[in-house]
C-alpha atoms as a PDB file:
ATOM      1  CA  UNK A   1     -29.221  15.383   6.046  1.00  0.00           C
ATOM      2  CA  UNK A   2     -31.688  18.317   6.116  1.00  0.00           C
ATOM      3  CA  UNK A   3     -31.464  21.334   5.496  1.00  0.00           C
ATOM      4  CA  UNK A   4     -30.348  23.000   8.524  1.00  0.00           C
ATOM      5  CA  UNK A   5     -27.958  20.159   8.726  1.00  0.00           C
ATOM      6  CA  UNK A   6     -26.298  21.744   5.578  1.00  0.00           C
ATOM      7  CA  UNK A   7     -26.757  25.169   6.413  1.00  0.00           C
ATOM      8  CA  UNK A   8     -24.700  23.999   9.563  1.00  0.00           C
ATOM      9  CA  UNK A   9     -22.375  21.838   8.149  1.00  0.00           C
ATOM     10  CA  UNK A  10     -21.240  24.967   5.223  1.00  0.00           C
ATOM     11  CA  UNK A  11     -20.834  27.322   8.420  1.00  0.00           C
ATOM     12  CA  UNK A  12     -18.448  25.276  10.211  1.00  0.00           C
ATOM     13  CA  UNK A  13     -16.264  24.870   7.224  1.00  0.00           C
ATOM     14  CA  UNK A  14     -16.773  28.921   6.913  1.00  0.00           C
ATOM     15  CA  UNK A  15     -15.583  29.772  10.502  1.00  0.00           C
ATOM     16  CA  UNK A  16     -12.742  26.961   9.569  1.00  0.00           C
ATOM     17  CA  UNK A  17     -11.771  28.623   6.608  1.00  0.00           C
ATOM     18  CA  UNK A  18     -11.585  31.728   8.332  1.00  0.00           C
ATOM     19  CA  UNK A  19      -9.354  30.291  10.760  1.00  0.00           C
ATOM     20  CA  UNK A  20      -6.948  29.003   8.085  1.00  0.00           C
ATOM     21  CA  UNK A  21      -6.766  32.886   6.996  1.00  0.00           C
ATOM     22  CA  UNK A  22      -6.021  34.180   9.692  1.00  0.00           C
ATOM     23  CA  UNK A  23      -3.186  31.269  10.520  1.00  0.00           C
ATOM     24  CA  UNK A  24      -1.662  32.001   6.966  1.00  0.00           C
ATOM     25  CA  UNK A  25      -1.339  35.905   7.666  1.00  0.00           C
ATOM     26  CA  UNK A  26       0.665  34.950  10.648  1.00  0.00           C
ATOM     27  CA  UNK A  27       3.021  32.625   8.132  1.00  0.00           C
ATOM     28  CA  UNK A  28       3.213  35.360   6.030  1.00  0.00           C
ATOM     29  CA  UNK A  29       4.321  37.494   8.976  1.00  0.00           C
ATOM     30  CA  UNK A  30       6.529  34.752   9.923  1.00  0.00           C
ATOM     31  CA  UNK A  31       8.103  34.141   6.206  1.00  0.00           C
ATOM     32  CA  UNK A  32       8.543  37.996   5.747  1.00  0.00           C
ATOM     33  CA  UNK A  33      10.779  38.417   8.723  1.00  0.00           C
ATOM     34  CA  UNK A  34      12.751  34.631   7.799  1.00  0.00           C
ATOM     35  CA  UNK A  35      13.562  36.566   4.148  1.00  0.00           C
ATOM     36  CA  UNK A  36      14.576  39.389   5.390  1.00  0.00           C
ATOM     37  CA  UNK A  37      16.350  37.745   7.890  1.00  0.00           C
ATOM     38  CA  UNK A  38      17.574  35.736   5.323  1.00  0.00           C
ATOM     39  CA  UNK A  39      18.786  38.379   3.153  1.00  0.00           C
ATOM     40  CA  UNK A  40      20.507  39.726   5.532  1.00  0.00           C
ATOM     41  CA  UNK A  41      22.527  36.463   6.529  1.00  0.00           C
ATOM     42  CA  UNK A  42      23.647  35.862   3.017  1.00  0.00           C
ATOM     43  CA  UNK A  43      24.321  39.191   1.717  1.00  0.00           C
ATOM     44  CA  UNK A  44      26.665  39.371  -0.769  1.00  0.00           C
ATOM     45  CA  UNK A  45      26.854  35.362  -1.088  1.00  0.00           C
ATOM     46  CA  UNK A  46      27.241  33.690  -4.661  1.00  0.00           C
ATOM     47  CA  UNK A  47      26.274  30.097  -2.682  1.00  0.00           C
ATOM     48  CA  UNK A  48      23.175  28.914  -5.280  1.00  0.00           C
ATOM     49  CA  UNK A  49      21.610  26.525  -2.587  1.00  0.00           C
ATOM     50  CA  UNK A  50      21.401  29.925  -0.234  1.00  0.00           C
ATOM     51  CA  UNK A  51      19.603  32.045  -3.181  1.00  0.00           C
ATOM     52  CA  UNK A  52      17.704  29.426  -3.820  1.00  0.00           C
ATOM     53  CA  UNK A  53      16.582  29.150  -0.304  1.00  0.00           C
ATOM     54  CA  UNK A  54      15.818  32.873  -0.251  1.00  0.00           C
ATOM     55  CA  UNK A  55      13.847  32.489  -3.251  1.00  0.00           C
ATOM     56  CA  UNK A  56      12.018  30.388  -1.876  1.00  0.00           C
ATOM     57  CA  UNK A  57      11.282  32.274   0.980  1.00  0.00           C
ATOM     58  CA  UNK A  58      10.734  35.390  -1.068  1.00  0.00           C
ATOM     59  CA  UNK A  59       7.724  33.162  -2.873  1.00  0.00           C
ATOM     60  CA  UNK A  60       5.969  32.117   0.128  1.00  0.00           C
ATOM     61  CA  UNK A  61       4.468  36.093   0.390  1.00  0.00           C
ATOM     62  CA  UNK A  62       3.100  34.980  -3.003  1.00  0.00           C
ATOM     63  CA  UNK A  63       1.288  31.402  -2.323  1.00  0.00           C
ATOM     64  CA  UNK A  64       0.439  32.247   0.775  1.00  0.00           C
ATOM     65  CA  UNK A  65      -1.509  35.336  -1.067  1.00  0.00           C
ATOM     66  CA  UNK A  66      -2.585  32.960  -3.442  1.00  0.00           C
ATOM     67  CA  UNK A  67      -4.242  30.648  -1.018  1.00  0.00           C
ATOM     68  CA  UNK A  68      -6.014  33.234   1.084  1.00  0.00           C
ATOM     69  CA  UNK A  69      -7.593  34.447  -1.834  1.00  0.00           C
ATOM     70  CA  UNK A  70      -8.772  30.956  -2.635  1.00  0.00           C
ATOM     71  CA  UNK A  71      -9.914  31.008   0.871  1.00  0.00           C
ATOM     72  CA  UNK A  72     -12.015  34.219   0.712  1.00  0.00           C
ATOM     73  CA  UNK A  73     -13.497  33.337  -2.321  1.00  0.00           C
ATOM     74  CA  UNK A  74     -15.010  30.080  -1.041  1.00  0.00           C
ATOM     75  CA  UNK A  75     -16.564  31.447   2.280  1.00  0.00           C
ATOM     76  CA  UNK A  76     -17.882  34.225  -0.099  1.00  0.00           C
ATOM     77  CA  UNK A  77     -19.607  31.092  -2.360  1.00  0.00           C
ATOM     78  CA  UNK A  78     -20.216  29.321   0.538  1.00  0.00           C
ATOM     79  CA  UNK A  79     -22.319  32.316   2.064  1.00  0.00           C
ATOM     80  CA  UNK A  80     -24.151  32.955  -1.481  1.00  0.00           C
ATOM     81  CA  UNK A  81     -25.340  28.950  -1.159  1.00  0.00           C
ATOM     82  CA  UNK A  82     -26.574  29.840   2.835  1.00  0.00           C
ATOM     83  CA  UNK A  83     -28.274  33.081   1.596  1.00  0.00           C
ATOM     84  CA  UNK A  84     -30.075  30.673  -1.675  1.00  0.00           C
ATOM     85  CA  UNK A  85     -30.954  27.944   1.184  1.00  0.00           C
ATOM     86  CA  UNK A  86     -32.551  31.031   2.765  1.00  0.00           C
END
């Protein structure tokens, strides 16, 4: 593989990346209106398998953060590597 193989190769999985991001902001839209939805259901409920559902719900804002950070920081390696390849 040369080098604008590489350079190719590390741009694809950028715009791919990318794409991932912008799929997980709309399952964090998605899992923000299920919690509140959620909350809303089971108001007032002492059931532990529905809090525990809602907490889980309530966590997915959280990994879902998590993981587009992840993302973001390896496009923002990825594009240091490109700019070093020149």
């Amino acid at each position: 593989m040369n080098v604008n193989e590489v350079k190719g190769t590390i741009r694809e999985g950028n715009h791919a990346a990318r794409e991932s991001r912008t799929i997980l902001e709309q399952v964090d839209a998605e899992g923000d209106s299920a919690a509140g939805l959620a909350r809303l259901t089971i108001h007032d409920s002492q059931d532990r398998d529905a809090q525990a559902g809602l907490r889980i719900l309530e966590d997915l804002g959280r990994e879902v953060e998590l993981t587009m950070r992840r993302i973001d920081a390896a496009v923002d390696h990825a594009d240091a590597y490109l700019k070093t390849l020149g």
